[in-house]
Protein backbone atom coordinates (compact mmCIF):
# COMPACT_ATOMS: atom_id res chain seq x y z
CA UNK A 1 94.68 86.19 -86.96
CA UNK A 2 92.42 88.88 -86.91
CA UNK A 3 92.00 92.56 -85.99
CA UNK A 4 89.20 95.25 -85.65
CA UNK A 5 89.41 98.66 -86.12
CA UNK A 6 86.56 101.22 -85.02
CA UNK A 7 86.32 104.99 -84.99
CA UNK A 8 85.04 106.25 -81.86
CA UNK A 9 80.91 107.09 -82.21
CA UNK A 10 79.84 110.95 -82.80
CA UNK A 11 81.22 112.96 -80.19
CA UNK A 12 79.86 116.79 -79.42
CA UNK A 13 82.81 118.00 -82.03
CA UNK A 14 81.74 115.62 -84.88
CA UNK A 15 77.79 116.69 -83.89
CA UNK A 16 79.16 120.56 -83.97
CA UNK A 17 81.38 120.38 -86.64
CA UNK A 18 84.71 121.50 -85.40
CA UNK A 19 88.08 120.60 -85.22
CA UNK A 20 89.06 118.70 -81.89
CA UNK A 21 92.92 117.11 -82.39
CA UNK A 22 93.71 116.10 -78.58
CA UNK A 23 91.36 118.33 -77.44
CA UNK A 24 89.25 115.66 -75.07
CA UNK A 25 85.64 116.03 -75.64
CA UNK A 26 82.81 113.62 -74.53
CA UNK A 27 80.69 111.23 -76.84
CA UNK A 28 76.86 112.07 -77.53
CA UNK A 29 74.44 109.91 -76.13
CA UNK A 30 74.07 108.71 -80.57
CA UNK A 31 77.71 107.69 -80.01
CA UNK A 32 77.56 105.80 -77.10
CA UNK A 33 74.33 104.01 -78.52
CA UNK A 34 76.45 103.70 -81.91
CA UNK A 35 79.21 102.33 -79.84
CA UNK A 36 77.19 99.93 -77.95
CA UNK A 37 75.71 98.59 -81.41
CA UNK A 38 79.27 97.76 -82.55
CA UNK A 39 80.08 95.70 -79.57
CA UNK A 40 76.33 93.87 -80.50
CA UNK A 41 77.83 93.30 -83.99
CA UNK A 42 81.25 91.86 -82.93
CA UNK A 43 79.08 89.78 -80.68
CA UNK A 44 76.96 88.34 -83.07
CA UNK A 45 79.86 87.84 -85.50
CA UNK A 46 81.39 85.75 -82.57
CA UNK A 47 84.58 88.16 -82.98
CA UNK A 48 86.91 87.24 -79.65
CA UNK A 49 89.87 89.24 -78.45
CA UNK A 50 93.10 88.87 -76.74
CA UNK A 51 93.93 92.74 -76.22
CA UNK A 52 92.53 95.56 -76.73
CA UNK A 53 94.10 99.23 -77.43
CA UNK A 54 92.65 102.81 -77.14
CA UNK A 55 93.68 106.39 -77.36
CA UNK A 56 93.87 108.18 -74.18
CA UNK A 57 91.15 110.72 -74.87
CA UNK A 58 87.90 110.06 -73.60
CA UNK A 59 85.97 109.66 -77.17
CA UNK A 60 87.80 106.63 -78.00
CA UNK A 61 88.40 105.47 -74.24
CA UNK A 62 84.41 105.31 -73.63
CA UNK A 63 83.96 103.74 -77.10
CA UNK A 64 85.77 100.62 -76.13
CA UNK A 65 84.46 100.82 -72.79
CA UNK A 66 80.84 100.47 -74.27
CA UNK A 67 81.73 98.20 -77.27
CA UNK A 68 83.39 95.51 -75.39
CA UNK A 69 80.42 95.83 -72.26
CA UNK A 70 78.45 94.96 -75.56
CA UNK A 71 79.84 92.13 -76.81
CA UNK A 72 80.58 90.51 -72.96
CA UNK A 73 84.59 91.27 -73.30
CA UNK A 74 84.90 93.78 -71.04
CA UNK A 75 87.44 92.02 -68.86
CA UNK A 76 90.36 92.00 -71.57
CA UNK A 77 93.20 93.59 -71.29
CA UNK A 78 93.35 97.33 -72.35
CA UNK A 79 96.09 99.45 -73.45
CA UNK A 80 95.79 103.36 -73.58
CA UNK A 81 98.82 104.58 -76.19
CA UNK A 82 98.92 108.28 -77.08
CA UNK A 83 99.52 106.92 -80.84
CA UNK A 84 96.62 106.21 -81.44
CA UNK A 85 95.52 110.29 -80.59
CA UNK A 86 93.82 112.07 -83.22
CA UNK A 87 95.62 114.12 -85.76
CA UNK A 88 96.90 117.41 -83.78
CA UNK A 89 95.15 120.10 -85.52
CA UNK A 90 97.22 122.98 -84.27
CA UNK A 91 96.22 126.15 -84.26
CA UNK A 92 92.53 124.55 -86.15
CA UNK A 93 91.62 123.12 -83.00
CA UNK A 94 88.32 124.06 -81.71
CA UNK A 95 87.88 126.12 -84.73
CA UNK A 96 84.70 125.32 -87.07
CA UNK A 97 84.84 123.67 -90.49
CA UNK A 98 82.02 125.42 -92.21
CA UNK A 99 83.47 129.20 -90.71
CA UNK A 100 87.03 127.90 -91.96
CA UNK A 101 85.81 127.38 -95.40
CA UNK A 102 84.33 130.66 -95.32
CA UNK A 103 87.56 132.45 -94.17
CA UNK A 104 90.29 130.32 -96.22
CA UNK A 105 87.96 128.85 -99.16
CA UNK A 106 86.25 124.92 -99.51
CA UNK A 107 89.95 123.95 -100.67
CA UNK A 108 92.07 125.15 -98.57
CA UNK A 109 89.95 123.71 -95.47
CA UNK A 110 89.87 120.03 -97.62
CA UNK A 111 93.48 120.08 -97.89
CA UNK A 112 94.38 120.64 -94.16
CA UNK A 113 91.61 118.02 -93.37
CA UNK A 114 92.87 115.46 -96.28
CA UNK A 115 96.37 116.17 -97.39
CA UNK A 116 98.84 114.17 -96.50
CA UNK A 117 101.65 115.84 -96.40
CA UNK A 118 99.79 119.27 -95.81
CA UNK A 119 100.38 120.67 -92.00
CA UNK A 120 97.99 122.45 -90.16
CA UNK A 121 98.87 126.03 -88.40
CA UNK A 122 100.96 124.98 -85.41
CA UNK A 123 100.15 126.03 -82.19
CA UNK A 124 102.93 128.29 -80.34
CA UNK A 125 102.58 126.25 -77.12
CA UNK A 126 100.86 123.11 -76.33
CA UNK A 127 98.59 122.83 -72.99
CA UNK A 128 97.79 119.66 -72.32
CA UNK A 129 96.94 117.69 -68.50
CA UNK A 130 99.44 115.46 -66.92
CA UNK A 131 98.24 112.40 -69.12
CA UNK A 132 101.14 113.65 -71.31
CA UNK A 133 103.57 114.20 -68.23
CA UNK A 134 105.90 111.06 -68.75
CA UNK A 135 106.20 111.22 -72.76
CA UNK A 136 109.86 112.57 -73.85
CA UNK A 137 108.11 116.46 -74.45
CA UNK A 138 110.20 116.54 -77.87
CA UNK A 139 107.41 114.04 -79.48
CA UNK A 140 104.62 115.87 -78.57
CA UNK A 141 104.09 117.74 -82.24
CA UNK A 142 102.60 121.50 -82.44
CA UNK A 143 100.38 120.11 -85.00
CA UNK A 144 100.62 117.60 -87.79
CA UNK A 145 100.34 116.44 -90.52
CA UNK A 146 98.38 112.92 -91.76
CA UNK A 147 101.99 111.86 -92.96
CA UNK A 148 103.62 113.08 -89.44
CA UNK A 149 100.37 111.16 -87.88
CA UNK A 150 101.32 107.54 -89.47
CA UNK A 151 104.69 107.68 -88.72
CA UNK A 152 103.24 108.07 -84.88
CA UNK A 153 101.23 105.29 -85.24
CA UNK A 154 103.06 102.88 -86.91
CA UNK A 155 105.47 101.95 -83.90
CA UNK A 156 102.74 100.83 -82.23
CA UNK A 157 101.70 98.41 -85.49
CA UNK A 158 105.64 97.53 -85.35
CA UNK A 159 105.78 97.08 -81.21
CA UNK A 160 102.81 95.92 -80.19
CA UNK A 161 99.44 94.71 -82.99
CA UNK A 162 101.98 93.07 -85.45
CA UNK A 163 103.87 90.80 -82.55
CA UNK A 164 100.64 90.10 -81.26
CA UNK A 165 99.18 89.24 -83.91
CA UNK A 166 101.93 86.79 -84.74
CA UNK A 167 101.09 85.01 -81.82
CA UNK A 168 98.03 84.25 -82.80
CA UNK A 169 96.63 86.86 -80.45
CA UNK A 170 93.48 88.77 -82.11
CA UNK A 171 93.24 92.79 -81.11
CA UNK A 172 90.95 95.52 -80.83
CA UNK A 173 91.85 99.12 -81.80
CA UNK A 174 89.57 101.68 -80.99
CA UNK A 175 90.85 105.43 -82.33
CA UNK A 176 90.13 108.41 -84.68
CA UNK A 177 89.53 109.37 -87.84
CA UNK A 178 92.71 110.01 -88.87
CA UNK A 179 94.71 107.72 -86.85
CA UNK A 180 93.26 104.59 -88.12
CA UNK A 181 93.40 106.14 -91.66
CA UNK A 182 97.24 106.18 -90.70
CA UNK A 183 96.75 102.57 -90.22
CA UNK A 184 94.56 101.51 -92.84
CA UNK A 185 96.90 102.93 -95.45
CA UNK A 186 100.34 101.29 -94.52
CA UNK A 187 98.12 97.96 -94.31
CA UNK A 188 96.97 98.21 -97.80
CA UNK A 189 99.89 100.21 -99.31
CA UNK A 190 97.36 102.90 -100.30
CA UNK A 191 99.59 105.59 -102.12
CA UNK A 192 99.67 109.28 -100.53
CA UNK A 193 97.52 110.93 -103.20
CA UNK A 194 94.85 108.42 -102.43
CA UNK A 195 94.55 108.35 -98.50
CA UNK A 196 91.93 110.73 -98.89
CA UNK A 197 89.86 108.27 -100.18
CA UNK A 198 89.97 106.15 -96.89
CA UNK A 199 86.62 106.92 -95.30
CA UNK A 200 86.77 106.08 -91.38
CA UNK A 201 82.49 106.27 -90.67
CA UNK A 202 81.97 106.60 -86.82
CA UNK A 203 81.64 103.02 -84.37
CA UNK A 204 81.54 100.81 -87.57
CA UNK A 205 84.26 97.66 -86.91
CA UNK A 206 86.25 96.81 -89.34
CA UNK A 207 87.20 93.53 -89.55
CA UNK A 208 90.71 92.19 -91.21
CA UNK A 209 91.97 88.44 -91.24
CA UNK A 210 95.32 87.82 -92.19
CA UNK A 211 97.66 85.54 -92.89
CA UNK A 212 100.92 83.68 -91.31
CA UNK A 213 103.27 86.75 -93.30
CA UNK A 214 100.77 89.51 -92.11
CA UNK A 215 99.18 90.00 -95.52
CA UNK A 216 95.61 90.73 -95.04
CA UNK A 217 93.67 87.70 -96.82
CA UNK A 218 90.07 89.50 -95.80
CA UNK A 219 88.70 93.02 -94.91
CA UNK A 220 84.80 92.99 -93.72
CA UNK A 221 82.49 96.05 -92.45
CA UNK A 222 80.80 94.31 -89.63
């Protein structure tokens, strides 16, 4: 049974260091090549899928689109799942790191970027397109933090990768930077005061095998 995790490639907010959340902005032309040259690895690696899954913001939807064009999948099955979103930021959204850490201090700015339980400044109002129209309004969070992020994600571990998975179905989950850290650290039981040692890098797959009880037997960095 195995699953693959990649970060979306460098998108205009990675490239110009700000905060982005759900705010929807576009790859660079580096990340769509760096996506493209993940789909080549899970190609050569002769990785084949059963599903795939995606965020519904256009970093991580393109990502997929280009990684499995790469590797000749492109016909799978795709699922779009707000839970798989990026952090919300808040009120830090569109705001830039380096200007933060000049206003609130180096510290400050690495806790609201690393710290688990640490929130963001929430947003008064959210305002968002109709891609959000049909979700119950009351989970839609004013910003959050990366412990309020995993408990967003993990339903769809619970729901949707671990019964597939059990069925001998392998996945693909394309997301963020802080949504597959979610992820990564209830699969390895990585305590809160170490989650900031999970390092996501942009469009590089992440390969984990496990076994019939869902324990991971291997992790690989294609």
């Amino acid at each position: 049974m195995q699953m693959v995790l990649i970060r979306h490639g460098e998108s205009e907010a990675n490239f110009q260091n700000y905060w982005t959340g759900w705010l929807d902005v576009p790859l660079t032309e580096k990340g769509r090549r760096q996506a493209q040259a993940a789909g080549e690895k899970i190609k050569q690696a002769g990785l084949e899928f059963d599903y795939a899954f995606t965020s519904v913001l256009q970093r991580s939807l393109i990502t997929c689109q280009e990684v499995l064009e790469a590797c000749d999948q492109l016909w799978l099955p795709v699922e779009k799942t707000w839970r798989l979103n990026e952090r919300h930021y808040g009120a830090l959204v569109g705001k830039n790191k380096d200007e933060m850490k000049a206003e609130f201090g180096a510290e400050q700015v690495k806790r609201w970027r690393r710290g688990y339980y640490q929130l963001p400044p929430l947003v008064e109002q959210n305002h968002f397109d109709r891609r959000y129209d049909n979700l119950d309004q009351s989970l839609i969070p004013k910003g959050e933090s990366l412990a309020l992020t995993t408990e967003r994600v993990l339903p769809l571990w619970q729901d949707w990768l671990a019964p597939l998975l059990l069925q001998d179905k392998n996945v693909l989950v394309v997301g963020h930077g802080n949504s597959l850290r979610a992820l990564v650290k209830y699969l390895e039981d990585i305590p809160p005061e170490q989650v900031d040692q999970i390092e996501i890098p942009n469009a590089t797959p992440v390969l984990y095998e496990f076994a019939a009880d869902l324990q991971i037997s291997r992790k690989i960095l294609l």
